[in-house]
Protein backbone atom coordinates (compact mmCIF):
# COMPACT_ATOMS: atom_id res chain seq x y z
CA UNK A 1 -64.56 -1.96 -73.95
CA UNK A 2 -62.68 1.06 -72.62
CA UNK A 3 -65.26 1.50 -69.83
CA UNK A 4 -64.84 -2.15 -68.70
CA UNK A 5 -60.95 -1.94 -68.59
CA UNK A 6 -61.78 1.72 -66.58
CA UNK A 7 -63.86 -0.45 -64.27
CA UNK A 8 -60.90 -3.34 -63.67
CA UNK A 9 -58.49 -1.04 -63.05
CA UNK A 10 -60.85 0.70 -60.61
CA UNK A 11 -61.58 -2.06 -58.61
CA UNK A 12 -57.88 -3.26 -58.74
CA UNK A 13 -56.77 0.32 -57.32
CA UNK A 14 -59.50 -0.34 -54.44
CA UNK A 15 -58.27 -3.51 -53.83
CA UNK A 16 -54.75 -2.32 -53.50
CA UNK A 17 -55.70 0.26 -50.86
CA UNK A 18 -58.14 -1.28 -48.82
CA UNK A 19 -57.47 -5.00 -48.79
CA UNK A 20 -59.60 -8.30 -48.97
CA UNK A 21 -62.37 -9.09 -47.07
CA UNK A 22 -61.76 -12.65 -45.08
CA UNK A 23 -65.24 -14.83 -44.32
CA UNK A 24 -65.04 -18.56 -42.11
CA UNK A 25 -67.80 -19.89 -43.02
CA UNK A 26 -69.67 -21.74 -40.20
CA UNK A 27 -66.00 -21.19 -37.99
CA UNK A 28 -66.14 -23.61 -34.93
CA UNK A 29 -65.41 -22.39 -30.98
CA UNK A 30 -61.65 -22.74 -31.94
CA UNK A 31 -61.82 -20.54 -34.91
CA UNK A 32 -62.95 -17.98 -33.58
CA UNK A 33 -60.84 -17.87 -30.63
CA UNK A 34 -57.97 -18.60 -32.24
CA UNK A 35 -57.81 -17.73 -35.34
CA UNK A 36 -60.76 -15.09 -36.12
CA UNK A 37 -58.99 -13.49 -33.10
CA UNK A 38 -55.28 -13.53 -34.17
CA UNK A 39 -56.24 -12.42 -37.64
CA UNK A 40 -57.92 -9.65 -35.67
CA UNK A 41 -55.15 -8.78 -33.72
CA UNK A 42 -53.04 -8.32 -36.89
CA UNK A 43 -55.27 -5.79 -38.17
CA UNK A 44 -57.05 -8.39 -41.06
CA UNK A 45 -60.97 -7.21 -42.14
CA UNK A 46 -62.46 -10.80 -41.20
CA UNK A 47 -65.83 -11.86 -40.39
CA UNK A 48 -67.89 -15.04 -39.38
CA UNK A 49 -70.35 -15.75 -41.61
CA UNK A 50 -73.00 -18.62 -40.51
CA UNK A 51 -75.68 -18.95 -43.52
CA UNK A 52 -74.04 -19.73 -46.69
CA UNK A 53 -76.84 -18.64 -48.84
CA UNK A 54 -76.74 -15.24 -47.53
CA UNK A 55 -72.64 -15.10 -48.14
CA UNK A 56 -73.43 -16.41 -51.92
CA UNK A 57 -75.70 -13.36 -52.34
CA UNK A 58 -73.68 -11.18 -50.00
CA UNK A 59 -70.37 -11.99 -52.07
CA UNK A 60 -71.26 -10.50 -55.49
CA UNK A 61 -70.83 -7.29 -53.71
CA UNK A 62 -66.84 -8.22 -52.68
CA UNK A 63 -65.93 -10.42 -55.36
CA UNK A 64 -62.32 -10.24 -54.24
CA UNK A 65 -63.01 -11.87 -50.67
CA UNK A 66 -61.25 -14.97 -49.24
CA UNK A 67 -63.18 -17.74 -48.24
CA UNK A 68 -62.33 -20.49 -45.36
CA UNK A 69 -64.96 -23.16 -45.28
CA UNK A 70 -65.81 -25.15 -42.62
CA UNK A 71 -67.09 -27.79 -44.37
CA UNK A 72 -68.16 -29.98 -41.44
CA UNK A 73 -71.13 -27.91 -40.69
CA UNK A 74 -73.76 -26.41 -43.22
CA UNK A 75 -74.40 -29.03 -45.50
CA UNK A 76 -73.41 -32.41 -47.05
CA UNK A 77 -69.54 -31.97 -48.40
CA UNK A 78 -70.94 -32.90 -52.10
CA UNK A 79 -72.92 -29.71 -51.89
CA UNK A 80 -70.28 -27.88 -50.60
CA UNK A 81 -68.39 -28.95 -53.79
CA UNK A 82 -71.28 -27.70 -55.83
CA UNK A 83 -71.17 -24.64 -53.79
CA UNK A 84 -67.42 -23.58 -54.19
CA UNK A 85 -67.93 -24.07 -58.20
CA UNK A 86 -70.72 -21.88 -58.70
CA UNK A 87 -68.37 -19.35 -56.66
CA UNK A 88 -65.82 -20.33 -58.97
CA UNK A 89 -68.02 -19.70 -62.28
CA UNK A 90 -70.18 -16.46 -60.88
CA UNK A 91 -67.13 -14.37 -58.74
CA UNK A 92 -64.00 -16.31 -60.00
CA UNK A 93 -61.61 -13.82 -57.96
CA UNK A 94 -63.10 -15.07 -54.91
CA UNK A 95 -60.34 -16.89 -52.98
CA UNK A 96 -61.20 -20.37 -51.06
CA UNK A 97 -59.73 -22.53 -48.31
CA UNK A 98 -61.45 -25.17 -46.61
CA UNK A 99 -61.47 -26.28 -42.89
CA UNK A 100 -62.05 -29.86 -41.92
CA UNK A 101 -62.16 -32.11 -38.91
CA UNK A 102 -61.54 -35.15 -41.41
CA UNK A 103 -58.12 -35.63 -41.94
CA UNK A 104 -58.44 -37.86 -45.26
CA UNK A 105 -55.63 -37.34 -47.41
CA UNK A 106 -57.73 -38.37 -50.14
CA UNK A 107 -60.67 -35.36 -49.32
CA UNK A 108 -57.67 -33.44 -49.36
CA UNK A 109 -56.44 -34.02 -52.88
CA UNK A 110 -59.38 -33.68 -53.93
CA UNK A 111 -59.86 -29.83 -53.05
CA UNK A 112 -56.83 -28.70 -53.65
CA UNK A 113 -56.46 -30.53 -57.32
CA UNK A 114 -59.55 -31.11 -58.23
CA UNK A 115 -61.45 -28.10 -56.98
CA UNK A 116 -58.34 -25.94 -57.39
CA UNK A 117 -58.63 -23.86 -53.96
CA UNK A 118 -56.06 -21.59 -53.72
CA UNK A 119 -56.17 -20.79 -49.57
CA UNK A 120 -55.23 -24.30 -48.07
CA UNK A 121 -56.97 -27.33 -47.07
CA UNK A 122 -56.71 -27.39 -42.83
CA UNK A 123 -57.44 -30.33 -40.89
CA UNK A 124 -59.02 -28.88 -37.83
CA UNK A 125 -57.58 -31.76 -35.42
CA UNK A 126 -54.51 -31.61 -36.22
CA UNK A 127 -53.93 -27.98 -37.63
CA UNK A 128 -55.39 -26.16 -34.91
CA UNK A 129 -52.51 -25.19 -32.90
CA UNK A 130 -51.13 -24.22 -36.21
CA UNK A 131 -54.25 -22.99 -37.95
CA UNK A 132 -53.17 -19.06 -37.44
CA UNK A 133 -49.74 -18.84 -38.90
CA UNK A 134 -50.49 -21.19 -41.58
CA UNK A 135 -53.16 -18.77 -42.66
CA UNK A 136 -51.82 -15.62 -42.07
CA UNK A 137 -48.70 -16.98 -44.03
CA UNK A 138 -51.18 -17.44 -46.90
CA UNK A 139 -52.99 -13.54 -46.35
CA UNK A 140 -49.38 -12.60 -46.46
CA UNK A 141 -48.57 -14.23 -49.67
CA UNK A 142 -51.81 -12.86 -51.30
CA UNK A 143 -51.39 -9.06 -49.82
CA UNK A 144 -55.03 -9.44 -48.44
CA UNK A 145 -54.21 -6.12 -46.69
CA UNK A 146 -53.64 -4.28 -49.60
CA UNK A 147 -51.62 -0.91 -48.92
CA UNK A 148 -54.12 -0.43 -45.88
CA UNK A 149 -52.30 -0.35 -42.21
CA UNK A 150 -54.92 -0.34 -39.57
CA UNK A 151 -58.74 -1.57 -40.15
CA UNK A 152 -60.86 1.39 -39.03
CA UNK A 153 -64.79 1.32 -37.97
CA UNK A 154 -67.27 4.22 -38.57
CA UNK A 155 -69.22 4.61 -35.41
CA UNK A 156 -71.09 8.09 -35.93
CA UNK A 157 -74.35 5.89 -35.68
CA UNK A 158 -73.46 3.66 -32.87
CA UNK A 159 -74.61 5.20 -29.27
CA UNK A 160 -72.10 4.02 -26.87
CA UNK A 161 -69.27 5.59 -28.84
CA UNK A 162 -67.98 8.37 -27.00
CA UNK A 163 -65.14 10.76 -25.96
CA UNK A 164 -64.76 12.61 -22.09
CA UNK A 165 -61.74 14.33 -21.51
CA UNK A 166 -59.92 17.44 -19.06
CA UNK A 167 -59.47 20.81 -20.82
CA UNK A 168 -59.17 23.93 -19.10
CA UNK A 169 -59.75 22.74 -15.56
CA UNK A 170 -63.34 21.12 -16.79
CA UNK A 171 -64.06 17.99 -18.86
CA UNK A 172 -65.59 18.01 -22.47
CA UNK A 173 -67.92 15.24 -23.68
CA UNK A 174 -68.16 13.96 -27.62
CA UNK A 175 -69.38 11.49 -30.11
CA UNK A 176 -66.47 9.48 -32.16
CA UNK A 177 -66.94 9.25 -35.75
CA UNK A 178 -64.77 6.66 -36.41
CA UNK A 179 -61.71 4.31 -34.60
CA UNK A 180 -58.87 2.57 -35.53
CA UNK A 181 -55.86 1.55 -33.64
CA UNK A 182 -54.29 4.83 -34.19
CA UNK A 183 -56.85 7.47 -33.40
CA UNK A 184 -59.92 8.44 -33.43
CA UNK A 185 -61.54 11.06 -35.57
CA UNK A 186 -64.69 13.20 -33.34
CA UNK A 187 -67.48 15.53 -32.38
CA UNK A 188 -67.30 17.48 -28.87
CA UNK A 189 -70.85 18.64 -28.15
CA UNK A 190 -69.52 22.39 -27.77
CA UNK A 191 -66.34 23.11 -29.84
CA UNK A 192 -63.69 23.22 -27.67
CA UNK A 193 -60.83 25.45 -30.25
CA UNK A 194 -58.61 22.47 -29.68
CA UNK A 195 -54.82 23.49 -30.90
CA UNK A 196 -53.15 21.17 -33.28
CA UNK A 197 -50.27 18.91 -32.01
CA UNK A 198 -51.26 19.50 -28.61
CA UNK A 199 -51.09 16.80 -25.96
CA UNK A 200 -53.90 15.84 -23.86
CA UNK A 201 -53.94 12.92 -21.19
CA UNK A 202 -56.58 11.40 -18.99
CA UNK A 203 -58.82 11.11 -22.21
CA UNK A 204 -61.74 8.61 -21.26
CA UNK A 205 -63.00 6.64 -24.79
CA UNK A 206 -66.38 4.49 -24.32
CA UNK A 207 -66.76 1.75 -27.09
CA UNK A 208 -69.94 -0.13 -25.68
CA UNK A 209 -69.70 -1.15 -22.54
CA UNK A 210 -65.77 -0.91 -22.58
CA UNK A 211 -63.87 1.93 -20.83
CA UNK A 212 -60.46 2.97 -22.20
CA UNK A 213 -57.88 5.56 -20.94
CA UNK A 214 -55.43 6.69 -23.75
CA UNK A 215 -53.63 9.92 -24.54
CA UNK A 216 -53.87 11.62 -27.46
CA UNK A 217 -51.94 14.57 -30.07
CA UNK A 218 -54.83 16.42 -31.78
CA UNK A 219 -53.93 15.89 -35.31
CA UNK A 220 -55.92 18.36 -37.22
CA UNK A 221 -59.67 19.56 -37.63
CA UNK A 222 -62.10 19.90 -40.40
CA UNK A 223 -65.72 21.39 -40.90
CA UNK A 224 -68.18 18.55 -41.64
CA UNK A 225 -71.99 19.52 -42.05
CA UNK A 226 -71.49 22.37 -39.91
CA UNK A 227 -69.85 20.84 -37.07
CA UNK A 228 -65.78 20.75 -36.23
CA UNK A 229 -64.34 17.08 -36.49
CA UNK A 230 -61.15 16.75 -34.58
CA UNK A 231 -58.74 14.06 -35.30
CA UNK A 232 -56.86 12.65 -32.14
CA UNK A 233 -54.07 10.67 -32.87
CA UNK A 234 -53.02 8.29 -29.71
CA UNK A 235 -49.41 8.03 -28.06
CA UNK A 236 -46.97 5.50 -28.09
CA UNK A 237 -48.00 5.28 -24.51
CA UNK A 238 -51.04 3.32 -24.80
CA UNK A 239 -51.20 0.58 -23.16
CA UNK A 240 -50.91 -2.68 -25.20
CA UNK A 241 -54.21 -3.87 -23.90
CA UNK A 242 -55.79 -0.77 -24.65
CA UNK A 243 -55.16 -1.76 -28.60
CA UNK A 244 -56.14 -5.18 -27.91
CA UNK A 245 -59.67 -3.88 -26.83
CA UNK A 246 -59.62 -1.33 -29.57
CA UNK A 247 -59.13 -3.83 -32.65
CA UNK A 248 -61.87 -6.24 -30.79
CA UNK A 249 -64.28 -3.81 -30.85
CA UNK A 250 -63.76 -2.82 -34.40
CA UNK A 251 -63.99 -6.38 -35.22
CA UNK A 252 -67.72 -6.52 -33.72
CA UNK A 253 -68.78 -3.12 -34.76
CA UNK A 254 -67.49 -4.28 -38.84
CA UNK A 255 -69.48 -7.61 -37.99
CA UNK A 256 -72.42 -6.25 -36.74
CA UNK A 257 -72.52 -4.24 -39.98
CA UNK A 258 -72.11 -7.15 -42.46
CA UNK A 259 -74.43 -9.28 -40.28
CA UNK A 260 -77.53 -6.68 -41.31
CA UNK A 261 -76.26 -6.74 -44.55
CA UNK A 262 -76.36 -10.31 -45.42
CA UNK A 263 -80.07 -11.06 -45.24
């Protein structure tokens, strides 16, 4: 018994510091531009997730995940109601809301007392503009971040990941380990003996096929495997677009990894 309460408390204490995990379910054009974006932009984990049968399986590995479910798309709504109760009786921390282009008030009533969801019932046609706040009102509520600040993406793996930068009248190239909209943590291919809380400007950061300037305070370093990791935190002077780009690409690069993980 001890070793189950040792294992709540765990995952509670997880929870707590890294947040919930946020899946649309079959999201239309307008849910992911507008609010798979925004939610983005305000540093929320969220994916789009287009095969419910995978996302069943998938979930039992983040039973504390939040839900929205288009239920328009996928299959009939009376499955969908068999659907959201075997969540309900298999993961029943799991979190649901439901989207909708049918603005019945009596399909309404129905989820929210009958089916209990806890996230909302949206109508897509008339909610849209809306959609965003009304949702991240409801992450707020919940504390889907948890204590986390900033989502960050390991990219050690990823090829087009990479750092160019001046230093001492040449340029040095490296591999970033990981992102976020605060730094970056990296490999140079020789070690340059970087000095901590030194400035350096004119850094050049691929992320795929997107260029970024940004300027950076080297935060610290650490020995890793036999190579030097240096942590670069950015300045206030990035450019607001810069982040923009930076929390889209994390979004992708976290996507891309839950895509090959729900098969």
């Amino acid at each position: 018994m001890s070793g189950e309460n040792n294992t709540a408390s765990n995952n509670t204490e997880e929870l707590s510091l890294t947040g919930r995990k946020i899946f649309f379910v079959y999201p239309t054009a307008s849910v992911v531009n507008q609010v798979i974006t925004e939610l983005t932009q305000q540093e929320y984990e969220v994916y789009a997730a287009r095969d419910h049968g995978r996302l069943l399986r998938g979930l039992k590995n983040y039973p504390d995940s939040i839900v929205y479910i288009n239920i328009d798309e996928g299959q009939s709504e009376t499955e969908w109601e068999k659907w959201i109760l075997t969540i309900y009786n298999t993961l029943p921390d799991i979190r649901i809301g439901v989207l909708s282009s049918n603005s019945s008030e009596e399909l309404k009533e129905k989820y929210i007392s009958k089916l209990h969801i806890s996230c909302g019932f949206l109508t897509l046609k008339v909610d849209m503009s809306k959609a965003p706040d009304i949702i991240l009102g409801v992450l707020d509520k919940i504390n889907a971040k948890g204590r986390r600040k900033y989502l960050r993406a390991s990219v050690e793996k990823e090829a087009n990941a990479t750092i160019n930068m001046p230093f001492n009248n040449d340029f040095i190239n490296g591999v970033i380990r990981d992102v976020s909209v605060v730094g970056i943590s990296c490999v140079f291919d020789q070690d340059p003996v970087l000095k901590k809380n030194t400035l350096h400007k004119a850094i050049q950061l691929r992320l795929q096929s997107v260029l970024l300037n940004v300027e950076a305070v080297i935060f610290g370093a650490r020995v890793e495997n036999g190579q030097v990791v240096y942590v670069l935190l950015f300045t206030q002077r990035v450019d607001s677009d810069v982040r923009v780009k930076i929390r889209k690409y994390i979004q992708q690069s976290l996507q891309a990894k839950m895509d090959s993980e729900l098969v």
